[in-house]
N, C-alpha and C. Protein backbone atom coordinates (compact mmCIF):
# COMPACT_ATOMS: atom_id res chain seq x y z
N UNK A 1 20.94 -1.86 -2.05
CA UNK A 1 19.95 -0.79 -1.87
C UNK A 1 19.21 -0.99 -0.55
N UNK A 2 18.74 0.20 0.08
CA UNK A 2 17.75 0.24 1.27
C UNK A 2 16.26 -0.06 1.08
N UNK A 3 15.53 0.25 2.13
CA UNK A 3 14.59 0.01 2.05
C UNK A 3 13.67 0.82 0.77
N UNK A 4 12.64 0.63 0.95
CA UNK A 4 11.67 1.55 -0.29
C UNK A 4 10.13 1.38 0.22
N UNK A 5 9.77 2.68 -0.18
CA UNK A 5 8.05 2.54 -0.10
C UNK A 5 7.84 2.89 -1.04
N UNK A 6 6.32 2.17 -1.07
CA UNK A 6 5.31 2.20 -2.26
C UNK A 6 4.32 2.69 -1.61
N UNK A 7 3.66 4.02 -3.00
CA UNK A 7 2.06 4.66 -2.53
C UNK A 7 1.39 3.84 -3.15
N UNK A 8 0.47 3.49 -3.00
CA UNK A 8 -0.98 3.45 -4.14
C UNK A 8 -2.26 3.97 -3.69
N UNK A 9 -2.36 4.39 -4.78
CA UNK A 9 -3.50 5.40 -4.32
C UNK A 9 -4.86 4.75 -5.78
N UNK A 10 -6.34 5.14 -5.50
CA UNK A 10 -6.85 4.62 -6.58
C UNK A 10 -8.37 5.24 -5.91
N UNK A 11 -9.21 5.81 -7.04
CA UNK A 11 -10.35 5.73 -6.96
C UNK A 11 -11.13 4.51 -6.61
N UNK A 12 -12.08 4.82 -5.87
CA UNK A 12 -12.42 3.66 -4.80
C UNK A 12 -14.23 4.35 -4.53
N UNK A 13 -15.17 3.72 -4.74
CA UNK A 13 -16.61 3.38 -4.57
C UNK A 13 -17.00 3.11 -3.35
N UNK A 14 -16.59 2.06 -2.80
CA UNK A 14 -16.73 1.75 -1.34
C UNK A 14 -17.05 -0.10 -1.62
N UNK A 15 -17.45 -1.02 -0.45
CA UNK A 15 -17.79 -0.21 0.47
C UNK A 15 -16.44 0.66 1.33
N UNK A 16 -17.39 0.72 2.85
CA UNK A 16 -15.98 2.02 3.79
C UNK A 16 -16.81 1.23 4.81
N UNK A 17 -15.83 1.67 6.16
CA UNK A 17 -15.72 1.29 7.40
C UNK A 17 -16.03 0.01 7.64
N UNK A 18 -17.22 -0.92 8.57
CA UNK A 18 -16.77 -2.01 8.90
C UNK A 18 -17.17 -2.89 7.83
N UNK A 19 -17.84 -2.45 6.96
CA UNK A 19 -17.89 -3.91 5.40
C UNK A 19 -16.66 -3.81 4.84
N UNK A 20 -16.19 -2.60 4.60
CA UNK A 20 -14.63 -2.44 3.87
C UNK A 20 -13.80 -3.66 4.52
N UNK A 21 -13.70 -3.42 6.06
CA UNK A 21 -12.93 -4.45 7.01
C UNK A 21 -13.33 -5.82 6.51
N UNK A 22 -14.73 -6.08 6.51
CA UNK A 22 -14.96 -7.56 6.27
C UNK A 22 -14.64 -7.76 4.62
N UNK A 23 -14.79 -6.72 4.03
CA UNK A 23 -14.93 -7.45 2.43
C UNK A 23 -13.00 -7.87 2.53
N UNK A 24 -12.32 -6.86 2.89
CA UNK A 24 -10.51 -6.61 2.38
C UNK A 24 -10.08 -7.35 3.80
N UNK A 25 -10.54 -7.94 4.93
CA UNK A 25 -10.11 -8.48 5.70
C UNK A 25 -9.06 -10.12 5.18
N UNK A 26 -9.19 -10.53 3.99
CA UNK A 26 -8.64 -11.45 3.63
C UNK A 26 -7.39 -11.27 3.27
N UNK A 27 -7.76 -9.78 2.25
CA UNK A 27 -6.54 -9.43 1.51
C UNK A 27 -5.60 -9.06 2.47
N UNK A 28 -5.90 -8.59 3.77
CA UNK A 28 -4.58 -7.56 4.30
C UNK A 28 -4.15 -8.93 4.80
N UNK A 29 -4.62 -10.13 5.36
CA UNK A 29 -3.89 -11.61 5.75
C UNK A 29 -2.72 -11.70 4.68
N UNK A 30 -3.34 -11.85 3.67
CA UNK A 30 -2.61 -12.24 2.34
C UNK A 30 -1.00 -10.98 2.01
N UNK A 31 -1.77 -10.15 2.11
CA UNK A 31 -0.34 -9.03 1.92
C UNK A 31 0.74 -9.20 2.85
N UNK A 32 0.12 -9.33 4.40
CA UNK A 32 0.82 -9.41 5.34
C UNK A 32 2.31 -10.41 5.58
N UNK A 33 2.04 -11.19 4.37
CA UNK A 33 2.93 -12.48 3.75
C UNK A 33 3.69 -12.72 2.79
N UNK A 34 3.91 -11.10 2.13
CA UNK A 34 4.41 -10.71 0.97
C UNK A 34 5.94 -11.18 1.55
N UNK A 35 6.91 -11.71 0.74
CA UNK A 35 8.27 -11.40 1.57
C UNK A 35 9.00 -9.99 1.06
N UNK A 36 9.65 -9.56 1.99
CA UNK A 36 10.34 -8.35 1.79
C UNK A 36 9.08 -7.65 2.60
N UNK A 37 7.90 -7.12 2.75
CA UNK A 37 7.41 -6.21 3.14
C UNK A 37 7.66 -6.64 4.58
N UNK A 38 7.74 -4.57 5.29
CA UNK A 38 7.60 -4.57 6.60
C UNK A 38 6.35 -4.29 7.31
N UNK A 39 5.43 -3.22 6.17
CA UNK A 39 4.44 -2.95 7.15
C UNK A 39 3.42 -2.55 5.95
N UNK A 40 2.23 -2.50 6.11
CA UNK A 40 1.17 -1.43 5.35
C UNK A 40 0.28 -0.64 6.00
N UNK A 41 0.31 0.42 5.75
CA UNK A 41 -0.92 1.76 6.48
C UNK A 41 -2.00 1.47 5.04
N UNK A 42 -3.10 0.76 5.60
CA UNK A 42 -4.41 1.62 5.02
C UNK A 42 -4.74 2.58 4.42
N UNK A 43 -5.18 3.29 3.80
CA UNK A 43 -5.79 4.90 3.69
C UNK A 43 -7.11 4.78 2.81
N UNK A 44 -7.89 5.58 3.07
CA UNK A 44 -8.92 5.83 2.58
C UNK A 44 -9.59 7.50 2.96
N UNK A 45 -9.70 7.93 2.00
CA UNK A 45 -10.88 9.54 1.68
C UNK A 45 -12.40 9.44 1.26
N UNK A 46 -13.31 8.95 2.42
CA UNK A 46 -14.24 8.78 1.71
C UNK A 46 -14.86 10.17 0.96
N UNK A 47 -14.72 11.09 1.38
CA UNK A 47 -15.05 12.59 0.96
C UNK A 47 -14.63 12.79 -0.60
N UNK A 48 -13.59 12.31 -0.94
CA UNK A 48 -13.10 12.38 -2.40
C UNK A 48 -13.22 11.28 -3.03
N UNK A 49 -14.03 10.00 -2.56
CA UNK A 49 -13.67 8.66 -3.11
C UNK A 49 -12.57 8.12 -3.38
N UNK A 50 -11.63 7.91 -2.33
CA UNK A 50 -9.85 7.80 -2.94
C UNK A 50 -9.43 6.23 -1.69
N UNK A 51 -9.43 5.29 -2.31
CA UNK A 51 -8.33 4.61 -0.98
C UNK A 51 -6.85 4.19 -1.78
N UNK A 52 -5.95 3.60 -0.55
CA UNK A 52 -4.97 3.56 -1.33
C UNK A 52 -4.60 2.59 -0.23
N UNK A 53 -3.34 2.25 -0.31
CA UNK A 53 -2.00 2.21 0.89
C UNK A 53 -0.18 2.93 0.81
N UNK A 54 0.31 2.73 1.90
CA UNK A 54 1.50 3.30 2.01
C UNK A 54 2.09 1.77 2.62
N UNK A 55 3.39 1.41 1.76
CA UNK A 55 3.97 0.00 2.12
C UNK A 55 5.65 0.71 2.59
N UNK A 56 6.12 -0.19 3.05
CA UNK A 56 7.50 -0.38 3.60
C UNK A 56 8.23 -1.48 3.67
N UNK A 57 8.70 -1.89 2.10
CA UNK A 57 9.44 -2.93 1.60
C UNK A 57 11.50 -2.73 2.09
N UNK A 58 11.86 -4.25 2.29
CA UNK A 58 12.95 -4.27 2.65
C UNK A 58 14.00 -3.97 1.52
N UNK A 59 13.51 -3.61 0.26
CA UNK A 59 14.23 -3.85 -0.61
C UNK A 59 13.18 -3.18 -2.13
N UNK A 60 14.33 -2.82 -3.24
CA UNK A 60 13.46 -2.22 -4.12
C UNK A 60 12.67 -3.39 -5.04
N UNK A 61 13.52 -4.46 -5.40
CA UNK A 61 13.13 -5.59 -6.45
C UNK A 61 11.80 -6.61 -5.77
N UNK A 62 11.88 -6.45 -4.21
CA UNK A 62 10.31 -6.84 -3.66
C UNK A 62 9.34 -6.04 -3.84
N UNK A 63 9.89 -4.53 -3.84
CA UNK A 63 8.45 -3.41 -4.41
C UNK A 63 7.91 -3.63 -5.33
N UNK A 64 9.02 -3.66 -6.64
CA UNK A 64 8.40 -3.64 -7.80
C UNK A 64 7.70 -4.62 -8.06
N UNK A 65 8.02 -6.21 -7.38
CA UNK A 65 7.42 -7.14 -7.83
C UNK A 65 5.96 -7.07 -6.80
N UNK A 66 6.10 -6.74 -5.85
CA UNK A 66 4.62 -6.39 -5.47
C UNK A 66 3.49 -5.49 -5.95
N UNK A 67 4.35 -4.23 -6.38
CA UNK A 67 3.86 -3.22 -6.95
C UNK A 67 2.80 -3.94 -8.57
N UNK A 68 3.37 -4.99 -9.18
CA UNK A 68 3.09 -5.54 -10.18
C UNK A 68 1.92 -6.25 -10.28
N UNK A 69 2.29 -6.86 -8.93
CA UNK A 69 1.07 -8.06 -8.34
C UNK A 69 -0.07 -7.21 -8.12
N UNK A 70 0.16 -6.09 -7.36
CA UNK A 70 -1.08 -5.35 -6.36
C UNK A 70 -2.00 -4.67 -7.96
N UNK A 71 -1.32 -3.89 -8.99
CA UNK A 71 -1.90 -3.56 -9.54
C UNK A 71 -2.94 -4.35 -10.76
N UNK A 72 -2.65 -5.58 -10.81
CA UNK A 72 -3.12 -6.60 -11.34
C UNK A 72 -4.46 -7.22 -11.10
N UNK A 73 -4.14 -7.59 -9.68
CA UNK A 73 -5.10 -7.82 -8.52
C UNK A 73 -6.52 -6.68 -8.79
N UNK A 74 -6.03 -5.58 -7.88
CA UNK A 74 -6.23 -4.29 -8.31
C UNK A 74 -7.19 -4.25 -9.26
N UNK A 75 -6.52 -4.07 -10.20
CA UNK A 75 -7.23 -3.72 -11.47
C UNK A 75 -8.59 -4.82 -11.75
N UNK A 76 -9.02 -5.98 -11.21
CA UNK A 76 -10.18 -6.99 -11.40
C UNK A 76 -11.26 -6.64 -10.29
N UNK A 77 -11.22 -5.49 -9.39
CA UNK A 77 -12.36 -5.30 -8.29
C UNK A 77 -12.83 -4.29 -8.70
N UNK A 78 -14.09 -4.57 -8.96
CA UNK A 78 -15.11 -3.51 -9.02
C UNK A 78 -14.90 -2.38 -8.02
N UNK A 79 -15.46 -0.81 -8.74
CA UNK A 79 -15.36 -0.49 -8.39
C UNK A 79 -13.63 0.73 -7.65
N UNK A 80 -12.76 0.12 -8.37
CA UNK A 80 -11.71 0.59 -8.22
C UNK A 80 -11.22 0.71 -9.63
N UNK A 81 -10.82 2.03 -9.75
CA UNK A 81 -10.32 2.23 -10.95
C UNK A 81 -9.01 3.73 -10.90
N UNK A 82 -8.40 4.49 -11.76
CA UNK A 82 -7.35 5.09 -11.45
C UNK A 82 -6.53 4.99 -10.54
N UNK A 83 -5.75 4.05 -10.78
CA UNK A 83 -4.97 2.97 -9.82
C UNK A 83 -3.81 3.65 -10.22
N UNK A 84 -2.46 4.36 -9.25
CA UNK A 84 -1.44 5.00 -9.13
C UNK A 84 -0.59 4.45 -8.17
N UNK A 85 0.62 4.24 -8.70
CA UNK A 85 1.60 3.98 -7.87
C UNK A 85 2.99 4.79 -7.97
N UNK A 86 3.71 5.03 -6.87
CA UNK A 86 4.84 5.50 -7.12
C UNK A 86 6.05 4.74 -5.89
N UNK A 87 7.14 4.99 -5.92
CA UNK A 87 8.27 4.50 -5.41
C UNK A 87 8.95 5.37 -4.82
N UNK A 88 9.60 5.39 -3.67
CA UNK A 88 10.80 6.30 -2.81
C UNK A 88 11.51 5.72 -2.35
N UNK A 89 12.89 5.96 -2.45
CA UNK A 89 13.81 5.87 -1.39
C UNK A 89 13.86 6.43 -0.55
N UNK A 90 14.35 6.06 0.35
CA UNK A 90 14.08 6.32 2.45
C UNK A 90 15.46 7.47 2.27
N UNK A 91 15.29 8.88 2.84
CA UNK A 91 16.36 9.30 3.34
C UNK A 91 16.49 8.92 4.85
N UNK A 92 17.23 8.00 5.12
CA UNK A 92 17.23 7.20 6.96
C UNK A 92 17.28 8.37 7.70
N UNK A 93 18.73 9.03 7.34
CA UNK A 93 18.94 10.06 8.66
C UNK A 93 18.07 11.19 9.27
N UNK A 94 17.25 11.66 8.42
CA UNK A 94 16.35 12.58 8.59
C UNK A 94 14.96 11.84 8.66
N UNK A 95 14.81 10.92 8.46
CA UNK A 95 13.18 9.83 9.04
C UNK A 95 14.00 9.13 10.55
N UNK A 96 14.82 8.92 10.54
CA UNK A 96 15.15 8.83 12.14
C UNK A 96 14.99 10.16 12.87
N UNK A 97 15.23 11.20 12.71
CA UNK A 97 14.86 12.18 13.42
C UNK A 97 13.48 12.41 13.73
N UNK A 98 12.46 12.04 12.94
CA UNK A 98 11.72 12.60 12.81
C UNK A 98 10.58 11.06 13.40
N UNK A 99 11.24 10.15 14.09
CA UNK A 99 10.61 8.83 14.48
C UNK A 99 9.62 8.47 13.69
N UNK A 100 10.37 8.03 11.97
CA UNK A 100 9.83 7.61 11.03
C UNK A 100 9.98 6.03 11.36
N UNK A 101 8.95 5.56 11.05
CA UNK A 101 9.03 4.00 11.46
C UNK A 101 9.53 2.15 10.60
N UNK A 102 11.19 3.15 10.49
CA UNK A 102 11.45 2.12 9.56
C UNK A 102 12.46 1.09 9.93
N UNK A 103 12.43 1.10 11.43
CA UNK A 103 13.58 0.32 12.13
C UNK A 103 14.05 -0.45 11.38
């Protein structure tokens, strides 16, 4: 199998901007070390109360087992609650067109 991304998305309190950075500045070290992952985008809505991320795993059986970990984790921080995840497979040829970033 190819690569795979994972959403997560989750109601989220705050904090936002640079305390967010200092409070989750540990965690993104820590993720950054997952094996199999290539990359993670951030996201956050403070307008709707929503953060999440978008991952880009080398493989599906590293998603899921991250996917497992993150929601676990996850689920013990205040403040975060309706925690959602979902899974995709990469169509390559048409995310290469479109300078999707999954070299």
């Amino acid at each position: 199998m190819g690569k795979r991304i994972l959403q997560i998305d989750f109601k989220y309190a705050g904090p936002w901007d640079e305390e967010m950075i200092a409070v989750y500045r540990e965690m993104a070290e820590n993720i950054s070390t997952v094996p199999g992952l290539d990359w993670k985008i951030w996201t956050e809505n403070k307008d709707a109360g929503e953060a999440g991320g978008i991952y880009l795993f080398d493989n599906a059986a590293a998603c899921q087992s991250f996917a497992d970990e993150q929601i676990a984790r996850l689920s013990g921080i205040p403040g975060i609650s309706g925690i959602r995840t979902k899974q995709f497979d990469i169509t390559v040829p048409l995310t290469e067109i479109t300078r999707g970033p999954i070299g």
